[in-house]
N, C-alpha and C. Protein backbone atom coordinates (compact mmCIF):
# COMPACT_ATOMS: atom_id res chain seq x y z
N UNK A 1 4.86 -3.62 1.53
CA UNK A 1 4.21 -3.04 0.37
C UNK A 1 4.90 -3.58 -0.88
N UNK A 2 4.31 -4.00 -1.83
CA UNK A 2 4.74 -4.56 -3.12
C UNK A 2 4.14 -3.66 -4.12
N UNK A 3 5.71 -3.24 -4.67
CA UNK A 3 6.00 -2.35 -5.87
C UNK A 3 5.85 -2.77 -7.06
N UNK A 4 4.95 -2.48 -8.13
CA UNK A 4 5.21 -2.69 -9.74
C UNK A 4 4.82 -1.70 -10.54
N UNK A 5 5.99 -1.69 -11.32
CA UNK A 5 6.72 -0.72 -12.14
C UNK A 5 6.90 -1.40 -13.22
N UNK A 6 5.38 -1.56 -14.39
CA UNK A 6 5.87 -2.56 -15.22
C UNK A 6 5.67 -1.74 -16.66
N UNK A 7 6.90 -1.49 -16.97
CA UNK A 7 6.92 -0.72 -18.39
C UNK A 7 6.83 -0.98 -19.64
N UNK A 8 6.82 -2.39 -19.77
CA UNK A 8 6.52 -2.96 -20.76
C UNK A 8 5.11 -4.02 -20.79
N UNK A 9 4.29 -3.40 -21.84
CA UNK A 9 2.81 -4.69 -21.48
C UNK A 9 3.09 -5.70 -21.50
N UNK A 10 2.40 -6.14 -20.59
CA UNK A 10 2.38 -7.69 -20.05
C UNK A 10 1.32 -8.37 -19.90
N UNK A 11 0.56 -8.78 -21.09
CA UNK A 11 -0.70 -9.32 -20.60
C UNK A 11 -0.90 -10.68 -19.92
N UNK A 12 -2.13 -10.18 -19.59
CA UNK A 12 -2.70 -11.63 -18.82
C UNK A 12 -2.42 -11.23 -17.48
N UNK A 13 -1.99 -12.23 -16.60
CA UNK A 13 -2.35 -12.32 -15.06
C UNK A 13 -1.49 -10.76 -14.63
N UNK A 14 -0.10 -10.31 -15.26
CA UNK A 14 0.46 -9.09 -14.98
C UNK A 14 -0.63 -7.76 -14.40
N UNK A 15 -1.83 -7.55 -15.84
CA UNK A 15 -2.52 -6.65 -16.13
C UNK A 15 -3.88 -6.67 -14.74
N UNK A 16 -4.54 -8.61 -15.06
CA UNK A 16 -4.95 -8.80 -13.79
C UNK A 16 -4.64 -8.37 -12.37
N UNK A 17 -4.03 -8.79 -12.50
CA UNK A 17 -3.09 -8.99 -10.95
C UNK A 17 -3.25 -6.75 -10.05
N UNK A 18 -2.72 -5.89 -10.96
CA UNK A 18 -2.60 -4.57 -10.90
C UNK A 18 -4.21 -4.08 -10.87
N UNK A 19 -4.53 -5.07 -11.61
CA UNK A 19 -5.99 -4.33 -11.68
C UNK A 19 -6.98 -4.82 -10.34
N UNK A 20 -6.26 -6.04 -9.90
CA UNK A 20 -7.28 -6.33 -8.65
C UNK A 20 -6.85 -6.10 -7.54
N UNK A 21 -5.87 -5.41 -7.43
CA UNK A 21 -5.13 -4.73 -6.11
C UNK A 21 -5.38 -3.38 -6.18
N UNK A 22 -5.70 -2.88 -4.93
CA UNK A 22 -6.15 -1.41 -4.63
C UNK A 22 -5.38 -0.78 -3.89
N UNK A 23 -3.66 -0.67 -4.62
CA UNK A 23 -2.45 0.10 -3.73
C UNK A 23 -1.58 0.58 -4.70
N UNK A 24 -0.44 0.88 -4.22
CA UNK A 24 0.62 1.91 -5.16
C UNK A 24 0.45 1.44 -6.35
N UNK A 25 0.55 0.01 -6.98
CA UNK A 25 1.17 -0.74 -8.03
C UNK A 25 0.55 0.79 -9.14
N UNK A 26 1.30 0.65 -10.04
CA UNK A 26 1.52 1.37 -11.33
C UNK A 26 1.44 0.59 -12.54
N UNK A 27 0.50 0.51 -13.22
CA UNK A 27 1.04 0.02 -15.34
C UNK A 27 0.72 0.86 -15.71
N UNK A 28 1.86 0.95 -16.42
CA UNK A 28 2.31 1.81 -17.39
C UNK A 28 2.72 1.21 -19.04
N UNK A 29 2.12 1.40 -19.65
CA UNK A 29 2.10 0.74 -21.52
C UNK A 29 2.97 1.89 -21.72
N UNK A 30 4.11 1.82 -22.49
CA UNK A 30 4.55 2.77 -23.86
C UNK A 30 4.81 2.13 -24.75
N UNK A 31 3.93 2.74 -25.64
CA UNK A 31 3.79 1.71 -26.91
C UNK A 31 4.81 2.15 -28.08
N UNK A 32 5.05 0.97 -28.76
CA UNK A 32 6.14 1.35 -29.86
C UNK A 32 7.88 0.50 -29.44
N UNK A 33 8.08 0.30 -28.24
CA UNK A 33 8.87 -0.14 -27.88
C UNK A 33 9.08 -1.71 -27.11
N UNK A 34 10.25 -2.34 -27.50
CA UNK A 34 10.30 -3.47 -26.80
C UNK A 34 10.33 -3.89 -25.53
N UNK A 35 11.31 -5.14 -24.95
CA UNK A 35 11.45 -5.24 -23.44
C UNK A 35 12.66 -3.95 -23.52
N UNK A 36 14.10 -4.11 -23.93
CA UNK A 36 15.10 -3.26 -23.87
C UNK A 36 14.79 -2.00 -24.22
N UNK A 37 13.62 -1.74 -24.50
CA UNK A 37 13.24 0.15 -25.32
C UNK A 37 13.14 0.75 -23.82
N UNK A 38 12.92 0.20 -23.25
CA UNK A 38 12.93 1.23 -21.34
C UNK A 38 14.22 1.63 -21.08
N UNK A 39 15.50 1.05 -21.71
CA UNK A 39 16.37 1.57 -21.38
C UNK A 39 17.10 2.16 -22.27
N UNK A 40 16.25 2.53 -23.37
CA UNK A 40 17.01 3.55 -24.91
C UNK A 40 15.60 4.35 -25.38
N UNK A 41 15.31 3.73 -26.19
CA UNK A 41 14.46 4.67 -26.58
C UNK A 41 13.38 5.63 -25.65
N UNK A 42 12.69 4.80 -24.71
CA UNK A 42 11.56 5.12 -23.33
C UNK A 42 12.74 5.55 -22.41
N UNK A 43 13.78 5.79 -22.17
CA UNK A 43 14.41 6.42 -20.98
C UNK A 43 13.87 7.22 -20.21
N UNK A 44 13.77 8.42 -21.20
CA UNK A 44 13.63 9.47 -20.28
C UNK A 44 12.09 9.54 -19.79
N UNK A 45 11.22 9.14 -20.61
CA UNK A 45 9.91 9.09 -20.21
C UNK A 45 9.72 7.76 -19.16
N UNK A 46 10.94 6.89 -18.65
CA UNK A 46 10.12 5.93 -17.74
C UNK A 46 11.10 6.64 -16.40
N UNK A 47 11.94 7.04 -16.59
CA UNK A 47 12.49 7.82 -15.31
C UNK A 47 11.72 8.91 -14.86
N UNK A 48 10.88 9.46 -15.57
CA UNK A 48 9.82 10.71 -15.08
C UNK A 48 8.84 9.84 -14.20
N UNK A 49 8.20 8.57 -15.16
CA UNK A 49 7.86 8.07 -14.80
C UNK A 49 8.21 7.64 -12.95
N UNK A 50 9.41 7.25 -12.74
CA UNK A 50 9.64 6.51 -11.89
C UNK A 50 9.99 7.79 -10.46
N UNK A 51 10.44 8.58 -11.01
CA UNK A 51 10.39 9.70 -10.19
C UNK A 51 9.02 10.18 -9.84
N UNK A 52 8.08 9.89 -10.60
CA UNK A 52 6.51 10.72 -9.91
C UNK A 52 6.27 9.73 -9.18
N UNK A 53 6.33 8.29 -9.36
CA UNK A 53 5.80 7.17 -8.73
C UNK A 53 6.56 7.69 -6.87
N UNK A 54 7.88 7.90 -6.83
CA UNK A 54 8.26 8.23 -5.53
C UNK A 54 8.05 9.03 -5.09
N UNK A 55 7.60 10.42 -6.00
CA UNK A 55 7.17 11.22 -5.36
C UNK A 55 6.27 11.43 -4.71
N UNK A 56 5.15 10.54 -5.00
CA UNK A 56 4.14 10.39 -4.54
C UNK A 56 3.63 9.34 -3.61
N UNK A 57 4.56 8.66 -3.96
CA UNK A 57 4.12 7.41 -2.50
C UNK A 57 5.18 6.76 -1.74
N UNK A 58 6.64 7.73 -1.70
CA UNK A 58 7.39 7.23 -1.04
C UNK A 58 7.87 8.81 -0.21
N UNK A 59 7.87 9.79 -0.96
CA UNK A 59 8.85 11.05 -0.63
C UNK A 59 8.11 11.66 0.91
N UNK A 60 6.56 11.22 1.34
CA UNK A 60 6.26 12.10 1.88
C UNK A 60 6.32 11.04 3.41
N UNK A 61 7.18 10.07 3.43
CA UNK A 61 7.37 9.14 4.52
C UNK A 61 8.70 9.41 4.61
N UNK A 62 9.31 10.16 3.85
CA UNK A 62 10.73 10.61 4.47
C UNK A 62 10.52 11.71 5.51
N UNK A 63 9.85 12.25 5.73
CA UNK A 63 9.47 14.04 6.33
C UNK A 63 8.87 13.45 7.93
């Protein structure tokens, strides 16, 4: 299974690519911020982020 977790927009084939696959992958835009804003300013909102993403498609293959 191939994971993406892409928090910063990425256009072109990135946006493609997520949009023509029909599985976990995730985009996610927060706008206002750079590549490094995921890890200062977007923190806490891409770790919520990243925590629902497992919660939901990894947590229930632990059980």
């Amino acid at each position: 299974m191939k994971i993406l977790l892409d928090l910063v927009r990425q256009h072109g084939p990135c946006d493609q690519g997520v949009r023509a696959r029909q599985g976990t992958e995730k985009l996610v835009t927060i706008p206002g911020i750079t590549h490094y804003g995921i890890y200062t300013t977007a923190r806490v909102e891409a770790t919520r982020l990243a925590i629902e993403w497992f919660d939901n498609y990894l947590k229930a293959g632990l059980n």
